[in-house]
N, C-alpha and C. Protein backbone atom coordinates (compact mmCIF):
# COMPACT_ATOMS: atom_id res chain seq x y z
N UNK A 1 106.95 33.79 15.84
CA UNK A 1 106.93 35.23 15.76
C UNK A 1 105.67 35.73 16.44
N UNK A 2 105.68 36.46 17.12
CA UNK A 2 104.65 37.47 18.14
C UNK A 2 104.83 38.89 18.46
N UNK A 3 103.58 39.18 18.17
CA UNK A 3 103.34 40.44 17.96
C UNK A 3 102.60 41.29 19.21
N UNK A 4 102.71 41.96 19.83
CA UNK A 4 101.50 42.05 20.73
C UNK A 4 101.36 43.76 20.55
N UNK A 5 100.42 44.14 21.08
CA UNK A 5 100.07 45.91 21.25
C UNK A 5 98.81 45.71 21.98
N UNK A 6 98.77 47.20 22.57
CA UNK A 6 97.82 47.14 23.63
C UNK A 6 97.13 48.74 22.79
N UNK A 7 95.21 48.84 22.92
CA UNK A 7 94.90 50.28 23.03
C UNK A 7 94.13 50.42 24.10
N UNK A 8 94.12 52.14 23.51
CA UNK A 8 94.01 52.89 25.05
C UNK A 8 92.41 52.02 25.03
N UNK A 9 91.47 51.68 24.72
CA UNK A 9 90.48 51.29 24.95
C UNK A 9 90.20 49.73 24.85
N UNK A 10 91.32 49.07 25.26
CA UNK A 10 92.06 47.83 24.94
C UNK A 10 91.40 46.69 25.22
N UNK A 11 91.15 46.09 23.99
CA UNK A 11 90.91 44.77 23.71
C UNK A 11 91.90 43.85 23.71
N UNK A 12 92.67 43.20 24.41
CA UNK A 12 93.88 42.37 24.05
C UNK A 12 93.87 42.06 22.25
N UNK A 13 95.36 42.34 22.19
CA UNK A 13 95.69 42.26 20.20
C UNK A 13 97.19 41.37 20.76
N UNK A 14 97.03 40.44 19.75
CA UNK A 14 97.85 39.45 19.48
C UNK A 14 97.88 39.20 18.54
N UNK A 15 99.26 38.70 17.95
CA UNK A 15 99.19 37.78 16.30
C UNK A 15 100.55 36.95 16.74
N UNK A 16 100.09 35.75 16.32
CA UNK A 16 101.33 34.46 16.63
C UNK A 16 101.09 33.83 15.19
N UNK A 17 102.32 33.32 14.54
CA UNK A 17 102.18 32.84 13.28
C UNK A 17 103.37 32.06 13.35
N UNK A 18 102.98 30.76 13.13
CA UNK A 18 103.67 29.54 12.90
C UNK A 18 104.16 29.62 11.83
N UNK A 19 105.42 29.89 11.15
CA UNK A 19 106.13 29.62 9.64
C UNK A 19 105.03 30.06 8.81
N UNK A 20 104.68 30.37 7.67
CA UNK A 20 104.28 30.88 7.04
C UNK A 20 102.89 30.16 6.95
N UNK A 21 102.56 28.87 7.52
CA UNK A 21 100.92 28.41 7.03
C UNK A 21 99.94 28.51 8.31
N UNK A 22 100.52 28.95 9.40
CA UNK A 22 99.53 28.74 10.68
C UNK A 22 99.45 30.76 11.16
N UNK A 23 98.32 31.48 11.28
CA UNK A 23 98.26 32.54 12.06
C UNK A 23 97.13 32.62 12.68
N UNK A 24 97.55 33.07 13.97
CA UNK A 24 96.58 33.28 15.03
C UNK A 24 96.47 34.66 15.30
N UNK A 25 95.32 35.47 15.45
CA UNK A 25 95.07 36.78 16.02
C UNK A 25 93.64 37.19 16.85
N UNK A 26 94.51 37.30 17.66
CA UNK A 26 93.52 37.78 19.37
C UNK A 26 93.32 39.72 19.19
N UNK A 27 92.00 39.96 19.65
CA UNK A 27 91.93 40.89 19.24
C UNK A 27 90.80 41.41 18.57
N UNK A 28 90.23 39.85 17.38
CA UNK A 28 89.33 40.27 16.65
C UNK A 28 87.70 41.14 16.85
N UNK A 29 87.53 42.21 16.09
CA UNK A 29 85.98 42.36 16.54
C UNK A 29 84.78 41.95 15.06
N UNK A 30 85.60 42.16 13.85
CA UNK A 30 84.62 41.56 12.97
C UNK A 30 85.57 41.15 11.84
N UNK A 31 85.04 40.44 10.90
CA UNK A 31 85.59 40.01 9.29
C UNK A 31 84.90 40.61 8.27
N UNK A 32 85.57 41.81 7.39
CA UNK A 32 84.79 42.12 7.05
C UNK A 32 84.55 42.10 5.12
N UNK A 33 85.43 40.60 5.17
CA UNK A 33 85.35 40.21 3.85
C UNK A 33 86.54 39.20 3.94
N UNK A 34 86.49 38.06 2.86
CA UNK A 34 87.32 36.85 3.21
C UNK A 34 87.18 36.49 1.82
N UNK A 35 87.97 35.70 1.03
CA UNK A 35 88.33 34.67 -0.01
C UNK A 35 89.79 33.83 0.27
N UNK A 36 90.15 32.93 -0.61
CA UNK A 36 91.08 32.39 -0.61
C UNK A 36 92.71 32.78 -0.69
N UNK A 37 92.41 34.52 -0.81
CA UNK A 37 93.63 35.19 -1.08
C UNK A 37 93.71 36.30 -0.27
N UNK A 38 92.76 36.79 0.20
CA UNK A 38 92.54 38.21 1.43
C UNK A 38 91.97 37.69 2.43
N UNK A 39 91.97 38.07 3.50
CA UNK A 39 90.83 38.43 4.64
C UNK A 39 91.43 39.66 4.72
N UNK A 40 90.13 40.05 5.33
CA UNK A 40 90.76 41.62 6.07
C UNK A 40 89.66 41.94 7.02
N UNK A 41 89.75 41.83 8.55
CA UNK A 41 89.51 42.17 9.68
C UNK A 41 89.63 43.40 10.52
N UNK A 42 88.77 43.57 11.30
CA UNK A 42 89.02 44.62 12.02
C UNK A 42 88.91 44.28 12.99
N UNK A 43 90.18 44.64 13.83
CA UNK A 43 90.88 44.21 15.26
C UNK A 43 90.84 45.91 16.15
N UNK A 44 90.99 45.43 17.67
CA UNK A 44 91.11 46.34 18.61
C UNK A 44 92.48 47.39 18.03
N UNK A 45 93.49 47.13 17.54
CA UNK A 45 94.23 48.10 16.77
C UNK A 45 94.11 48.47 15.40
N UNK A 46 93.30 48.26 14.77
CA UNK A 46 92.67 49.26 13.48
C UNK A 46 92.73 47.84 12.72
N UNK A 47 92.32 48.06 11.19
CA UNK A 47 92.26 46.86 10.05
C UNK A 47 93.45 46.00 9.81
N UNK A 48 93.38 44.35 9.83
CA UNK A 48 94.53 44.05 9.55
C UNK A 48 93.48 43.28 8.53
N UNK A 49 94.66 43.39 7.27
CA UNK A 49 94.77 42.89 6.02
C UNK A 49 95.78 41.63 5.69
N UNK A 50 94.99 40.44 5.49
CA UNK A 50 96.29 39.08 5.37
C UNK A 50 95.95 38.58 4.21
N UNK A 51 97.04 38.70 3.49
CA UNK A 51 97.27 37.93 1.98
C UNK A 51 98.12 36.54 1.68
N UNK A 52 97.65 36.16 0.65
CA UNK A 52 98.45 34.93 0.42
C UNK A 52 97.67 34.01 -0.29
N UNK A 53 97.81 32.68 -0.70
CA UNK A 53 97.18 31.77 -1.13
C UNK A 53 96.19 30.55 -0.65
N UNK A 54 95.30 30.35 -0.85
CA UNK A 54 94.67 29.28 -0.56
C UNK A 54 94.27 29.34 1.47
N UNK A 55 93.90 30.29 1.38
CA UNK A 55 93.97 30.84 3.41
C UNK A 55 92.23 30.41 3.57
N UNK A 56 92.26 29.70 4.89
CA UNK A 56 91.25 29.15 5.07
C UNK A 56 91.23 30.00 6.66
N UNK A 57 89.90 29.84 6.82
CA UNK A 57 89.46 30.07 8.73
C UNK A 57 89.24 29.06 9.13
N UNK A 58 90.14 28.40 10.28
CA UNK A 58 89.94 27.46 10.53
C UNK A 58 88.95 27.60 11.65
N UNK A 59 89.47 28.08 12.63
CA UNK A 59 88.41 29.06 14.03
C UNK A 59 87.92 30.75 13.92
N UNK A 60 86.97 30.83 14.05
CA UNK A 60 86.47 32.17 14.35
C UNK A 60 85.81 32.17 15.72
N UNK A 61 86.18 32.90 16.62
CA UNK A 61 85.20 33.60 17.59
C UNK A 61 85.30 34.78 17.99
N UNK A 62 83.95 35.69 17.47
CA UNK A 62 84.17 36.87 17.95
C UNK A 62 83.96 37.24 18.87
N UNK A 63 83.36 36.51 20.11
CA UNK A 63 82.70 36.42 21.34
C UNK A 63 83.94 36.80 21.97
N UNK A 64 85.09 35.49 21.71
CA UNK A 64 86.33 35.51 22.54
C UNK A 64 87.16 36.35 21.57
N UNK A 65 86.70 37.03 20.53
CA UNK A 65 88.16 37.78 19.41
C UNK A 65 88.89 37.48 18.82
N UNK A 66 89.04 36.09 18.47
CA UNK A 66 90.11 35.12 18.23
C UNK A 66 90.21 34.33 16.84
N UNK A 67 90.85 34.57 15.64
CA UNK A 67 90.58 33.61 14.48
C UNK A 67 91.65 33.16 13.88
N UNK A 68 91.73 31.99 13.70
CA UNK A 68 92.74 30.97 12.87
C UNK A 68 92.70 30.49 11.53
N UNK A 69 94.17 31.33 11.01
CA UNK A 69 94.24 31.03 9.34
C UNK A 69 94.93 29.60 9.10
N UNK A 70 94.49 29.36 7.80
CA UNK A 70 95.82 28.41 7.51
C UNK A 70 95.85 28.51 6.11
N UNK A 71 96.65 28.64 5.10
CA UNK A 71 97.66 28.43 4.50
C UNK A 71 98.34 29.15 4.13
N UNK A 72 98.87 29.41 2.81
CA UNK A 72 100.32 29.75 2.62
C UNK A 72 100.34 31.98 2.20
N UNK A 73 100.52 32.16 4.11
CA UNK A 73 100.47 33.83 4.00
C UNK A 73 101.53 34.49 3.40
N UNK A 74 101.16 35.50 2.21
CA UNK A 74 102.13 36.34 2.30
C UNK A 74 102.88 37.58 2.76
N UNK A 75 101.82 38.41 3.06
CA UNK A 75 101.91 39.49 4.03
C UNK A 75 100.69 39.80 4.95
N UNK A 76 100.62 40.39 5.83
CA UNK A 76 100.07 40.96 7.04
C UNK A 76 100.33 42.30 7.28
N UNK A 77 98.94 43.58 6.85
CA UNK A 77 99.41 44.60 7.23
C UNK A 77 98.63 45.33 7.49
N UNK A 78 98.73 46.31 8.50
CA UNK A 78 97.73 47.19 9.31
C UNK A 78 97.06 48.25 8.12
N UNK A 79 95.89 48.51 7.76
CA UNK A 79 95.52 49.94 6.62
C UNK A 79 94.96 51.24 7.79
N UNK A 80 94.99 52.20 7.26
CA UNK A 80 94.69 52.98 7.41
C UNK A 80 93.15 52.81 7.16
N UNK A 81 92.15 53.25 8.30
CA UNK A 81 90.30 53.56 7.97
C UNK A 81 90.34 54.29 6.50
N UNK A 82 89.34 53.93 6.10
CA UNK A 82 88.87 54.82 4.30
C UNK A 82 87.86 55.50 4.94
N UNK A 83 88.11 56.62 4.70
CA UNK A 83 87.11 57.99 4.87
C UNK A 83 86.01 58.00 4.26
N UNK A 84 84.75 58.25 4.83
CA UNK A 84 83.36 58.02 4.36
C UNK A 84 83.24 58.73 3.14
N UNK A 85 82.59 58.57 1.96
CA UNK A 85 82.25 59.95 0.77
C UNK A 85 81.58 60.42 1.53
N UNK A 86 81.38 61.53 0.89
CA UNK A 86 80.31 62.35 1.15
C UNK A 86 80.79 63.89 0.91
N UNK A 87 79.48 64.83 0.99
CA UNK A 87 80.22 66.55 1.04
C UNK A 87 80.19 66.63 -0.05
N UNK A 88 80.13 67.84 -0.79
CA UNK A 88 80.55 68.56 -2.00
C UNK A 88 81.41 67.76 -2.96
N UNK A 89 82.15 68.17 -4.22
CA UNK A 89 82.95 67.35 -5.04
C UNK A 89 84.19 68.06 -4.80
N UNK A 90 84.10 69.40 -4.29
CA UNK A 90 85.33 70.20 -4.34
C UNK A 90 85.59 70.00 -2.87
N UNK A 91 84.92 69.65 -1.93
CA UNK A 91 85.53 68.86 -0.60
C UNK A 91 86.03 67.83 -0.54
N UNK A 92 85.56 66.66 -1.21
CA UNK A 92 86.39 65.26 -1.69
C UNK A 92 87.45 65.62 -2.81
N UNK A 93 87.88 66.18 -3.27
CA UNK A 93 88.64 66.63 -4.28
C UNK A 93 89.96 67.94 -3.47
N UNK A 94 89.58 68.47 -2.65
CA UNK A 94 90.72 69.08 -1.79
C UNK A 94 90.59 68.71 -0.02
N UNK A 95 89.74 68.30 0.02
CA UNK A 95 89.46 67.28 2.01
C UNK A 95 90.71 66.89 2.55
């Protein structure tokens, strides 16, 4: 299974995933938190979030963008950026 997308300020984005224990994604620019059940990265097309069990990094390079999971994923999914706090309470409360 392969995924590809291009942005307008384009970093090549790729994701190739071997059956459920091997994923590859081109693209990467940082990690910005990891355990045995999340990573969640931020790639040239916005945050991808990968869940599942027992997920290891096998390769990271952010030089080349490129990092390799392995084990058993359950989903993969793009989030939406979280909006900075800040401002008034009645601006975060109707913003």
């Amino acid at each position: 299974m392969a995924y590809e997308t291009s942005a307008m300020n384009a970093t090549y984005h790729h994701l190739e995933m071997d059956g459920r224990e091997k994923l590859t994604v081109a693209g990467v620019e940082d990690v910005e938190r990891f355990d045995e059940s999340c990573i969640v990265m931020t790639t040239s097309a916005g945050e991808l979030v990968v869940t599942g069990e027992q997920l290891h990094i096998g390769k990271l390079s952010l030089d080349g963008g490129e990092l390799h999971v392995d084990g058993r994923i359950d989903s993969i999914s793009y989030e939406e950026p979280t909006r900075e706090r800040g401002g008034s309470l009645l601006s975060r409360l109707f913003g």
